[in-house]
Every structure is written in structure tokens, then in C-alpha cells.
Protein backbone atom coordinates (compact mmCIF):
# COMPACT_ATOMS: atom_id res chain seq x y z
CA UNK A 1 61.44 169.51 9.85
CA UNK A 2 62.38 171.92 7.05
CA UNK A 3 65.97 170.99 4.96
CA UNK A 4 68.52 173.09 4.21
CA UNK A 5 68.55 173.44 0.53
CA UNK A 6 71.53 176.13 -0.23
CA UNK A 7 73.51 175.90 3.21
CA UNK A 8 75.11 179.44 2.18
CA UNK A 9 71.71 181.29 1.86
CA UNK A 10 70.76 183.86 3.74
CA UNK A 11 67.59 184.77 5.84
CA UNK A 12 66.41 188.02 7.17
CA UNK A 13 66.25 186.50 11.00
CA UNK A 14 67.86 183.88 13.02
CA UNK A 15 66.21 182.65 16.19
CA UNK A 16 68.68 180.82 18.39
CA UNK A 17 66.32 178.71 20.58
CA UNK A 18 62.66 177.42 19.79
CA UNK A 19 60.89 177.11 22.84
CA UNK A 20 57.44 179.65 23.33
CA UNK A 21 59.38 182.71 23.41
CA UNK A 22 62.47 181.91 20.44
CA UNK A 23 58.91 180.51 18.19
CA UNK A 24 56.45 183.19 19.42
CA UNK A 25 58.97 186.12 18.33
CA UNK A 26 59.50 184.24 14.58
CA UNK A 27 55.69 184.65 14.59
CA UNK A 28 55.35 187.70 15.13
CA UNK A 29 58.03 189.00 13.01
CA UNK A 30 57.12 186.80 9.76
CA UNK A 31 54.41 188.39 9.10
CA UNK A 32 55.99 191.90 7.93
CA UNK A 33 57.46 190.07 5.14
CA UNK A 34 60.91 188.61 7.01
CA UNK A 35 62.17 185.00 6.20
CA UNK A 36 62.69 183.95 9.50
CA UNK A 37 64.69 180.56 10.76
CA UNK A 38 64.51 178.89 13.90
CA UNK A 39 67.09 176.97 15.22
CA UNK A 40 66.51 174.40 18.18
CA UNK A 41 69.63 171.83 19.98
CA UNK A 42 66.44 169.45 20.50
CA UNK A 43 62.68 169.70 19.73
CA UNK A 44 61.22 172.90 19.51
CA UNK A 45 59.48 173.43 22.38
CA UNK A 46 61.18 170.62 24.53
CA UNK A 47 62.81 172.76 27.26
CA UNK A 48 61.75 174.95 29.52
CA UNK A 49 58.49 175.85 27.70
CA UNK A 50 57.45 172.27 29.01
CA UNK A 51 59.26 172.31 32.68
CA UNK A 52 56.14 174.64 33.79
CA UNK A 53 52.66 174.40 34.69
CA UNK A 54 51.35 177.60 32.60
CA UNK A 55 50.02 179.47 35.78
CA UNK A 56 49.50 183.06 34.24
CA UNK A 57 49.80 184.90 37.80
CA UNK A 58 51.64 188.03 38.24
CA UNK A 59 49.19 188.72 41.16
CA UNK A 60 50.26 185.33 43.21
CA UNK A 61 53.46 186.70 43.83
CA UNK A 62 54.87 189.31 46.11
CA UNK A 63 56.37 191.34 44.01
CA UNK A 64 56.34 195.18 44.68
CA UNK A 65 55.41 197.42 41.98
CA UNK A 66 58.37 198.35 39.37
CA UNK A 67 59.58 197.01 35.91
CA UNK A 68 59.61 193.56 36.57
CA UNK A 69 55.77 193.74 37.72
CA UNK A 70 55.08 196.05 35.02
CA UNK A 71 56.22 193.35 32.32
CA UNK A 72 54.81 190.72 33.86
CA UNK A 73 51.49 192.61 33.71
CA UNK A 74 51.81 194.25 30.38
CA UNK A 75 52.01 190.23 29.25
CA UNK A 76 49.04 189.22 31.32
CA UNK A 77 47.00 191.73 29.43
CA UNK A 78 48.03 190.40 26.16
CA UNK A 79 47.18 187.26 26.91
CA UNK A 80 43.51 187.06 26.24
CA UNK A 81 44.38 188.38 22.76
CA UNK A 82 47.27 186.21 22.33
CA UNK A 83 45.57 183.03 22.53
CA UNK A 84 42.75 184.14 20.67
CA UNK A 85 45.17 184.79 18.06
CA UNK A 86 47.20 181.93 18.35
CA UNK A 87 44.18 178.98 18.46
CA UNK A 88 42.45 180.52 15.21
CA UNK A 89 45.97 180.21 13.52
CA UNK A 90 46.83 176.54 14.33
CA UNK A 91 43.06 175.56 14.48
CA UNK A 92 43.98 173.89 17.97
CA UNK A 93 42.77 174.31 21.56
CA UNK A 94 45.53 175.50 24.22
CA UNK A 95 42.95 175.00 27.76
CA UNK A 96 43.16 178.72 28.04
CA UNK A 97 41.68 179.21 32.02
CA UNK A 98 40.56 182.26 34.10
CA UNK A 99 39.36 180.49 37.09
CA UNK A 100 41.72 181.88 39.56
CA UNK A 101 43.95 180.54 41.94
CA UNK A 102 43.71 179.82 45.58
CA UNK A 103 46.86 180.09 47.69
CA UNK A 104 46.90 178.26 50.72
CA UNK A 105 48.77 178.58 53.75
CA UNK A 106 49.57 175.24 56.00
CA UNK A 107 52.54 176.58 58.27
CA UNK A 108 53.14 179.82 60.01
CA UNK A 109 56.00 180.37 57.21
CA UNK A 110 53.33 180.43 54.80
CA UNK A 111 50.77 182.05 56.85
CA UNK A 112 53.30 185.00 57.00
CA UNK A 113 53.91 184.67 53.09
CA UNK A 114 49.61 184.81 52.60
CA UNK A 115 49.82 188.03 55.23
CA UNK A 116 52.22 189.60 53.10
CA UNK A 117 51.10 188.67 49.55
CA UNK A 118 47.56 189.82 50.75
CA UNK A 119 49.06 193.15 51.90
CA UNK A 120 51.08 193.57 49.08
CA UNK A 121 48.14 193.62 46.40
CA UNK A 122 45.73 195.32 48.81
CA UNK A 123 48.87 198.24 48.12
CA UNK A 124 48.15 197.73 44.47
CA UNK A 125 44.80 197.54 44.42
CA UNK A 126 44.30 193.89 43.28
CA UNK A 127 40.92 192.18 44.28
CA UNK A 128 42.26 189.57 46.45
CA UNK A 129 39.79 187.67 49.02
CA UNK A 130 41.25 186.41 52.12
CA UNK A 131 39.36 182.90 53.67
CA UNK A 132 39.82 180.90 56.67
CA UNK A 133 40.88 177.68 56.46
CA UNK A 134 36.75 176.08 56.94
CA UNK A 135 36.28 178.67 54.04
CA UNK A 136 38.83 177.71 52.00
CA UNK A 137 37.88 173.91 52.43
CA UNK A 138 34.45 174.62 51.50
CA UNK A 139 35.34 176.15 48.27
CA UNK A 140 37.54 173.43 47.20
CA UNK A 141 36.23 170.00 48.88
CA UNK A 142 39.34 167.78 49.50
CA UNK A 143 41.20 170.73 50.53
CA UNK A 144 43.62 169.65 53.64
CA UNK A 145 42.31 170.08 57.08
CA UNK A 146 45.51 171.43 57.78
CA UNK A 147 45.37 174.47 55.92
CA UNK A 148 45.08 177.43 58.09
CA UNK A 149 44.40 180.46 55.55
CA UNK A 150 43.73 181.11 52.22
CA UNK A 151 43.69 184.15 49.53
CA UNK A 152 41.50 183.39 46.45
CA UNK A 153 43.34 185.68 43.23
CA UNK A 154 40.11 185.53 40.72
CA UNK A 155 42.42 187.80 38.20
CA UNK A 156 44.87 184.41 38.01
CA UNK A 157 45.19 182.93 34.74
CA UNK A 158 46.20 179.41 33.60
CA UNK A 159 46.81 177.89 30.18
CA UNK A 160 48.17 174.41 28.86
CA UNK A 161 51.39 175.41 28.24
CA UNK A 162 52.50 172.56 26.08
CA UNK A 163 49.46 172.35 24.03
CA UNK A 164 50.32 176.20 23.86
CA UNK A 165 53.77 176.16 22.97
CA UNK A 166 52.77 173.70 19.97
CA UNK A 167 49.81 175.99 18.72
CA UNK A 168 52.69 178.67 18.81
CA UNK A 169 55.10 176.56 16.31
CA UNK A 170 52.61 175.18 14.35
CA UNK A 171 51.13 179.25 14.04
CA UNK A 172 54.54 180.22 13.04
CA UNK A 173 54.98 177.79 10.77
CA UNK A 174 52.05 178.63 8.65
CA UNK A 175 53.80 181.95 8.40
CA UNK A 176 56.69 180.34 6.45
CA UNK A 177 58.53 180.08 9.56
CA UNK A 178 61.28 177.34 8.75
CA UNK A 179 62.39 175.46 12.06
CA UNK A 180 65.28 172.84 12.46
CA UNK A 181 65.08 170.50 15.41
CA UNK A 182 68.26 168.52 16.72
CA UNK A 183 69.95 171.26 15.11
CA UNK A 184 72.98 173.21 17.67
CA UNK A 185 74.10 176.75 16.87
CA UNK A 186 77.86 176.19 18.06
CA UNK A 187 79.55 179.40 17.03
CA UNK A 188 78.98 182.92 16.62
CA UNK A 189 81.01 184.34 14.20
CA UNK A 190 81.53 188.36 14.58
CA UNK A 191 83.27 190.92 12.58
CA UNK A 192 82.91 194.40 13.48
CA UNK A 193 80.59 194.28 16.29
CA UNK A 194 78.38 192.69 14.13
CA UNK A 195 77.32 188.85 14.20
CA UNK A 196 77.84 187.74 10.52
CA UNK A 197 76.82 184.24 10.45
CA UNK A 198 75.69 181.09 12.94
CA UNK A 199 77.78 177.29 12.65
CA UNK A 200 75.57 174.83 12.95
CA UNK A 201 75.70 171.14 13.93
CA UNK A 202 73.03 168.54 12.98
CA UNK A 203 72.79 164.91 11.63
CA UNK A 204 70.88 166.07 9.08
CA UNK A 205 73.61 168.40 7.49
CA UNK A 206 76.38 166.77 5.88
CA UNK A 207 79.03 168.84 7.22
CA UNK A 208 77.32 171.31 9.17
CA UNK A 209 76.50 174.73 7.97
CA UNK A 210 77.31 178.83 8.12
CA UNK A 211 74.54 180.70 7.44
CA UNK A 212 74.17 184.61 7.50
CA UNK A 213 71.23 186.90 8.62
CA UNK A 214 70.65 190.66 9.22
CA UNK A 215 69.21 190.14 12.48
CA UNK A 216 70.12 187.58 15.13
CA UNK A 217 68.09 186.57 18.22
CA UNK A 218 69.48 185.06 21.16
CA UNK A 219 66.40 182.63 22.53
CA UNK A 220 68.46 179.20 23.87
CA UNK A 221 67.44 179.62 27.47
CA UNK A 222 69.73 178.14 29.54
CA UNK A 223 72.26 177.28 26.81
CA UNK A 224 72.22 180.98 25.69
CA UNK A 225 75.48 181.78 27.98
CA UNK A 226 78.02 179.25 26.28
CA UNK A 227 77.37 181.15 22.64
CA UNK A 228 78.40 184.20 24.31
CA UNK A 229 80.99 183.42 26.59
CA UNK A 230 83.56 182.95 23.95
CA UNK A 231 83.06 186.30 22.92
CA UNK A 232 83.63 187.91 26.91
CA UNK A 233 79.94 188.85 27.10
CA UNK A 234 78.87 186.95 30.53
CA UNK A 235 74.96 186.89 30.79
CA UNK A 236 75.60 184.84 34.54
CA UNK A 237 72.89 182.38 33.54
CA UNK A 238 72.43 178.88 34.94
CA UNK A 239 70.36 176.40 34.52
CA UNK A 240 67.42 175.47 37.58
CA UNK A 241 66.01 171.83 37.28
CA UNK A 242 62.18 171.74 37.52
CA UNK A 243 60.80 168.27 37.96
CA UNK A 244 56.64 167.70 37.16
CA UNK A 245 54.00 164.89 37.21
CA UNK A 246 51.08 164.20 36.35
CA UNK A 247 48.00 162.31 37.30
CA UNK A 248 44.19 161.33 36.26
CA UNK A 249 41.14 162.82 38.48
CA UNK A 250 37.95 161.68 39.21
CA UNK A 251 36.80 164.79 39.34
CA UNK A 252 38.22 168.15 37.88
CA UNK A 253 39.91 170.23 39.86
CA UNK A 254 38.02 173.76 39.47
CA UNK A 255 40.90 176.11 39.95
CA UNK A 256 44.74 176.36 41.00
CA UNK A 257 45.89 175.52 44.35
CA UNK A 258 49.43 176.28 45.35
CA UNK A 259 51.12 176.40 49.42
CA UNK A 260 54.75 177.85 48.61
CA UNK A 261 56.28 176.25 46.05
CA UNK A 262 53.45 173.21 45.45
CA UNK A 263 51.14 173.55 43.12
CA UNK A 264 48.38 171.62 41.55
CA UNK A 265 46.93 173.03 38.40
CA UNK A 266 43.78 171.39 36.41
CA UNK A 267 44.05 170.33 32.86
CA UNK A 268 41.34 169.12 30.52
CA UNK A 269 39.86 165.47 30.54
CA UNK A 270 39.79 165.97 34.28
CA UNK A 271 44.32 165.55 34.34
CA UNK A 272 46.09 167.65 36.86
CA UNK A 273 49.97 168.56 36.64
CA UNK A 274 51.76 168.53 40.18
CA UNK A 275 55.10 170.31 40.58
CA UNK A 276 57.68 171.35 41.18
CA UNK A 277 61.78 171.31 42.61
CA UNK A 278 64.11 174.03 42.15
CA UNK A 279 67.35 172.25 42.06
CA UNK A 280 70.52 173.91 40.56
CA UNK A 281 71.86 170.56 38.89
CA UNK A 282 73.61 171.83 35.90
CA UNK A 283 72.65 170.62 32.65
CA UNK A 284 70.98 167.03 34.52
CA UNK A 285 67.25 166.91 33.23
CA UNK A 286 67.39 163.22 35.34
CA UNK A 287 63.56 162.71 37.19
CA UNK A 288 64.73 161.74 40.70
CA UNK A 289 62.99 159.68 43.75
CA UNK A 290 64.07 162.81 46.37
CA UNK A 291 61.91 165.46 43.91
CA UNK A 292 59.39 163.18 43.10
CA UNK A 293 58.78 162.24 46.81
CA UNK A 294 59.43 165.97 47.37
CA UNK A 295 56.79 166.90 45.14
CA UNK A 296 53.83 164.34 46.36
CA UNK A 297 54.28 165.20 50.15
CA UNK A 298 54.49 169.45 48.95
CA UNK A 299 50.75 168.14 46.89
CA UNK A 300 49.35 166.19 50.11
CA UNK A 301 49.80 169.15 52.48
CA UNK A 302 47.79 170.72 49.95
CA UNK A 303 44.86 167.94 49.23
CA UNK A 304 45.96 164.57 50.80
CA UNK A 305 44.00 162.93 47.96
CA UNK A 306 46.36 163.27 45.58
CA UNK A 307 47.99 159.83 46.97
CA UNK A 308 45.09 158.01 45.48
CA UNK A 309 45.56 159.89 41.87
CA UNK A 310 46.14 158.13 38.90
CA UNK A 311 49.87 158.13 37.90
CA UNK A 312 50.08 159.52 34.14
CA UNK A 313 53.82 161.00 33.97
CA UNK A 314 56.73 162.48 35.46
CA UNK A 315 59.26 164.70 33.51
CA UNK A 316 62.05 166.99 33.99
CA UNK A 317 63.40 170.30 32.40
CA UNK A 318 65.47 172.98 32.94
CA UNK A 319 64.84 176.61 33.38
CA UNK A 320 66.94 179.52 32.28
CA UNK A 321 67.88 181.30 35.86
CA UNK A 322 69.74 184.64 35.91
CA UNK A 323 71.72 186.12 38.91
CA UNK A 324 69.35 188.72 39.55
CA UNK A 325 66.48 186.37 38.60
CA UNK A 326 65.07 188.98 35.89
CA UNK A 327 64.83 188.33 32.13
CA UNK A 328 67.71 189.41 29.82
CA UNK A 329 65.84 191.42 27.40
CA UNK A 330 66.88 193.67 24.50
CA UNK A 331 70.37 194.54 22.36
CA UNK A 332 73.68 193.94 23.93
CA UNK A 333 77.45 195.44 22.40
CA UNK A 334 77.01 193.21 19.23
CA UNK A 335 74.54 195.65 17.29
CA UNK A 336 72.40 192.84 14.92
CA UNK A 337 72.01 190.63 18.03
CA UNK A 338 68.89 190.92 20.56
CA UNK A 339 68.68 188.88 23.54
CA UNK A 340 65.59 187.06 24.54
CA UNK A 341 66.37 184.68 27.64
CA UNK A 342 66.40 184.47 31.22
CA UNK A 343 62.72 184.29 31.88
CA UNK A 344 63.54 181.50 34.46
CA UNK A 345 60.10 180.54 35.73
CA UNK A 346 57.85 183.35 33.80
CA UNK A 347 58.62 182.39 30.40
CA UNK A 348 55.24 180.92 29.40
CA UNK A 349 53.48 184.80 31.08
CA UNK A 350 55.87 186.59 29.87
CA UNK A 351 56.02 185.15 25.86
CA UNK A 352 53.47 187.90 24.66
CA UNK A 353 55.16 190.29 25.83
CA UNK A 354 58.64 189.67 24.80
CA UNK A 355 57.88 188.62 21.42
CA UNK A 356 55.93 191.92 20.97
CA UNK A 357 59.13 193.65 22.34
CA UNK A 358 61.15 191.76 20.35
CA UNK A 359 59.52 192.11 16.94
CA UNK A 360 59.84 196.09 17.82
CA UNK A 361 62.98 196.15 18.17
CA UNK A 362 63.67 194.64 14.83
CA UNK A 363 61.29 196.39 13.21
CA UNK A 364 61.28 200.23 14.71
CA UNK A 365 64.36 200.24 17.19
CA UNK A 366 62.56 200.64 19.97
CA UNK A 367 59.86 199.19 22.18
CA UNK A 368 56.79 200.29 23.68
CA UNK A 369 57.76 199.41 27.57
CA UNK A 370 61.21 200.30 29.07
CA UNK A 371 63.53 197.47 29.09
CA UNK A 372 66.34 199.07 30.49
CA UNK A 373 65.80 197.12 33.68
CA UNK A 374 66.71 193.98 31.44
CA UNK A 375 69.86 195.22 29.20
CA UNK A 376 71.97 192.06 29.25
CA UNK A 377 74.85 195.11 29.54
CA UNK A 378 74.06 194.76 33.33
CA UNK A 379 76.43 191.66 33.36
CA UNK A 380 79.20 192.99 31.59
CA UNK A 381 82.76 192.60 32.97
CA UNK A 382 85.15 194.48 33.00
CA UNK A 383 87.15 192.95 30.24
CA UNK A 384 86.14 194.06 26.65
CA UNK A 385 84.38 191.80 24.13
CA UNK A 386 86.69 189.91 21.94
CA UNK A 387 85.36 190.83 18.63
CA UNK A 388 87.55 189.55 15.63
């Protein structure tokens, strides 16, 4: 963890928030000369960016074509590239996959979901292969005789998302990126529709801190919203619990498997990570017996073997959710301050992409895909912001 020599100082960039997206922007904007500074309330990293399973599949979804899609995409692209990038940096492995994903259908809920998944990227043109459920079970022994159809997506993507998100600090950190861990932004303090300076709050800091920037990015996820609100700029963010485990093999699964919301994704040294809830807690990260029981009989309807797994792990954490469910991308009414949050379950896809967006903004004032989809402006109220 870096130290604060000269509290007072000022850098070029504050990140607010150092999970994959708040630490994959600092990367990419360090390296045009900018002394960046990331700020994290916990460990970098420690959030959302590990209450996810790093499937890379903008495909598995049915999503109809438009911006969302398009960004989703655009990221998917990059991420070949990105990793690439990112692994000869830190000199560490992230499990970057391209085996596909198999999604399976076990009721007629979810046989109607396959149906219309399958129609929707025959629309776009996406090679998409639909299987029985013999067929499916022959391509994946262990497979549940239960399953009635599947729809193999070879164009799905999966990477280790924590190993990822750690190659992405410890990359941005060899770019002079300075982080602080344990370390709360508590204020934004404004003066002509400008922020001037972040208060900070950490152990390590005598009395805290006020420290000025030129540029000021907005990348705390879920906590994003209460460093706003003060100032009447609602973002209508909440925070949606994701609960995960984790187990040992004895042999490796080959690709993805997922049957609605239950999904079981391979990792190296023949681990597999087994998820997930969506539970709108508030602010309680707290593993529970209901989602953990929720999430083994979601993984037996999918392969029943997973009862005879080796128990590694379970952990909690909590996604940034927005009331339209899109990312909050872009500059709001405070000129010097750029919003990076939302991504509720698409922030490891979509990091690429939005630190590339990002870094454009802060270096050209403007960006190379329309965000105007994503403008936190489309949760203004109708009262003014307070700016001092």
C-alpha cells in the first residue's frame, strides 16, 4: 500500500473505487504521462470484481440488438487483446478460456428461455448449435438426465476473474499507479460545478486527508450513490448480493454449463466455481444456508455430481445494480467528474471497454462508441444539484 507523503498534493486523476473497472481505467490512463490515485473503502479488488464467475458471454443472453449489446460486444472483442496485454504486464496467468458455454434447459420455463435465446441470435447471426438433451449429455458426461435441451455458444468466453482483477492492479501499478486500500472517500467537495478535492478516511492517515485532482472518476460500485446523494445527483443504484462456492474436481470440467441462473464454470487445477443468488440485501455481504442450499440444488439440476465435489469455499459480494439495470457511463452536471459504475453483473466483460471509454474521455472528450444510452443524467430529479 502506497503512503501519503504530502496529504495536500495534488494528482492529475482520482479513481474512486478499485475493483477491475476503477484499476483497469488508472491503467490505461497512466500511461500518457497522468499521476493517477486509486482510492478503495477495502481491498482493491474485493467487491464485486470477485462476486462473479468471469463468464465473458454477451451471446448467452437474450438481449436484442441496441447499445447495451453493442457495448457488451465492443468489450468482448477487446478482450483477446486485453489479456494479452494485461498477463505480459504483471508476468501472471489470468485462465483466459474460449471453450464455450453450454446452456441447458431442465424445465419448460427454461426450455422456452433456450427457444428464445436460440431465436434471438439466429436474428443476429450468432453460430449457436441447438442439442437434445442425449446430445447434450454426450458432450458433457455427468450432464443431468433431466435436461431436456441444450444450445452450445462456441463464441462464449471465460476468464479467472480474480486472478484477473489482480493482474489488472498489479499492471497498473507498474505504471506508477499509487493505490490506498481501507481507505473511504467520504466527501465530495464542489465549487462551481467543479469537484475540487476528495476527504478521505483511513487508519493509516492521521487525521484524514483533502486532496485535489483535475479529473475525478466515480468507480465505487455500489457505494458510488451515497458520494453523490449529498449533492442531489440520484444515480438509483443498489446493491444485489451474489453468493459463490467453490469446489475440487476429479476431472476438469471442459466448458461452462449454466440452466437459468446456475452456473458452473471450470477453473485451473481441475476447481470449479458454482453460483449464484440475486438477493437485494442492502449492504449484507453475510454467506447464508438458504443461498448456499439454493445454489447446490440450482448446480445438481445441472450435473447431480456436484454433491460429491470437494468443498473449497463459499463467499459473498455485492454487485452494483441500477434501476434500469444498464451501466452509468460517462460525465454527469459536475464537469471534472466521469462516472464509471453500475455494471451490475457485466463488470468483469465490460472492463475493456469502459476503461477504453473512460481514458477517452479524459484524454480527447469524447469516445469512440455512443454512451448516451448510459448518461448518469437519465436519473436526474427534478430538484437542482446543490453545488456550494
Amino acid at each position: 500500500m502506497a503512503a501519503i507523503a504530502d496529504p495536500a498534493s495534488v494528482a492529475d486523476v482520482i479513481v474512486i473505487g478499485g475493483g477491475i473497472i476503477g484499476s483497469a481505467i488508472a491503467l490505461r490512463l497512466a500511461p500518457a504521462g497522468l499521476r493517477v490515485i486509486v482510492f478503495d473503502r477495502g481491498e482493491p479488488g474485493g467487491e464485486a470484481s470477485s462476486a462473479a464467475a468471469g463468464m465473458l458471454a454477451p451471446f448467452g443472453e437474450k438481449i436484442e440488438p441496441g447499445p447495451f449489446f453493442d457495448l457488451c460486444l465492443a468489450s468482448y472483442r477487446l478482450y483477446p487483446g486485453f489479456v494479452q496485454e494485461i498477463e505480459d504486464l504483471s508476468g501472471a496467468r489470468v485462465d483466459y478460456r474460449r471453450h464455450g458455454t453450454l446452456l441447458l434447459a431442465v424445465s419448460e420455463d427454461e426450455t422456452h428461455e433456450l427457444e428464445g435465446i436460440a431465436a434471438t441470435q439466429q436474428r443476429m447471426g450468432v453460430p449457436s448449435e441447438q442439442l437434445d438433451g442425449e446430445t447434450a449429455r454426450q458432450r458433457v458426461p455427468g450432464v443431468s438426465p433431466a435436461v431436456r435441451r441444450g444450445l452450445f455458444l462456441a463464441g462464449d468466453h471465460c476468464v479467472d476473474n480474480e486472478l484477473l482483477t489482480r493482474a489488472v492492479i498489479s499492471a497498473a501499478r507498474r505504471h506508477n499507479v499509487s493505490f490506498f486500500s481501507q481507505t473511504s472517500v467520504t466527501r465530495l467537495n464542489v465549487r462551481q460545478s467543479r469537484v475540487e478535492s476528495v476527504e478521505v478516511d483511513a487508519n493509516h492517515i492521521a487525521h484524514g486527508a483533502t486532496l485535489s485532482a483535475r479529473q475525478f472518476i466515480l468507480a465505487a460500485g455500489c457505494w458510488s450513490a451515497e458520494l453523490v446523494n449529498p449533492l442531489g445527483i440520484a444515480l438509483h443504484t443498489e446493491p444485489c448480493r451474489g453468493q459463490m462456492m467453490e469446489f475440487d474436481t476429479a476431472r476438469e470440467l471442459p466448458l461452462v454449463l449454466r440452466a437459468g441462473r446456475h452456473y458452473l464454470v471450470p477453473r485451473a487445477g481441475g476447481r470449479v466455481v458454482v453460483g449464484t443468488t440475486v438477493e437485494y440485501a442492502g449492504y449484507e455481504k453475510t454467506v447464508t444456508g438458504g443461498g448456499l442450499r439454493s445454489i447446490l440444488e440450482g448446480a445438481e439440476r445441472i450435473l447431480p455430481d456436484v454433491r460429491n465435489f470437494k468443498f473449497r469455499r463459499a463467499w459473498a459480494g455485492l454487485r452494483p445494480d441500477t434501476g434500469d439495470h444498464l451501466p452509468i457511463l460517462g460525465p454527469g452536471e459536475l464537469s471534472n467528474l466521469i462516472f464509471a459504475t453500475g455494471h451490475f453483473r457485466n463488470g468483469i466483460l465490460l472492463a475493456p471497454v469502459t476503461a477504453k471509454l473512460v481514458s477517452e474521455l479524459v484524454l480527447t472528450g469524447s469516445t469512440s462508441i455512443p454512451i448516451e444510452a448510459f448518461q448518469p443524467t437519465r436519473f436526474i430529479r427534478h430538484s437542482p444539484v446543490r453545488v456550494p
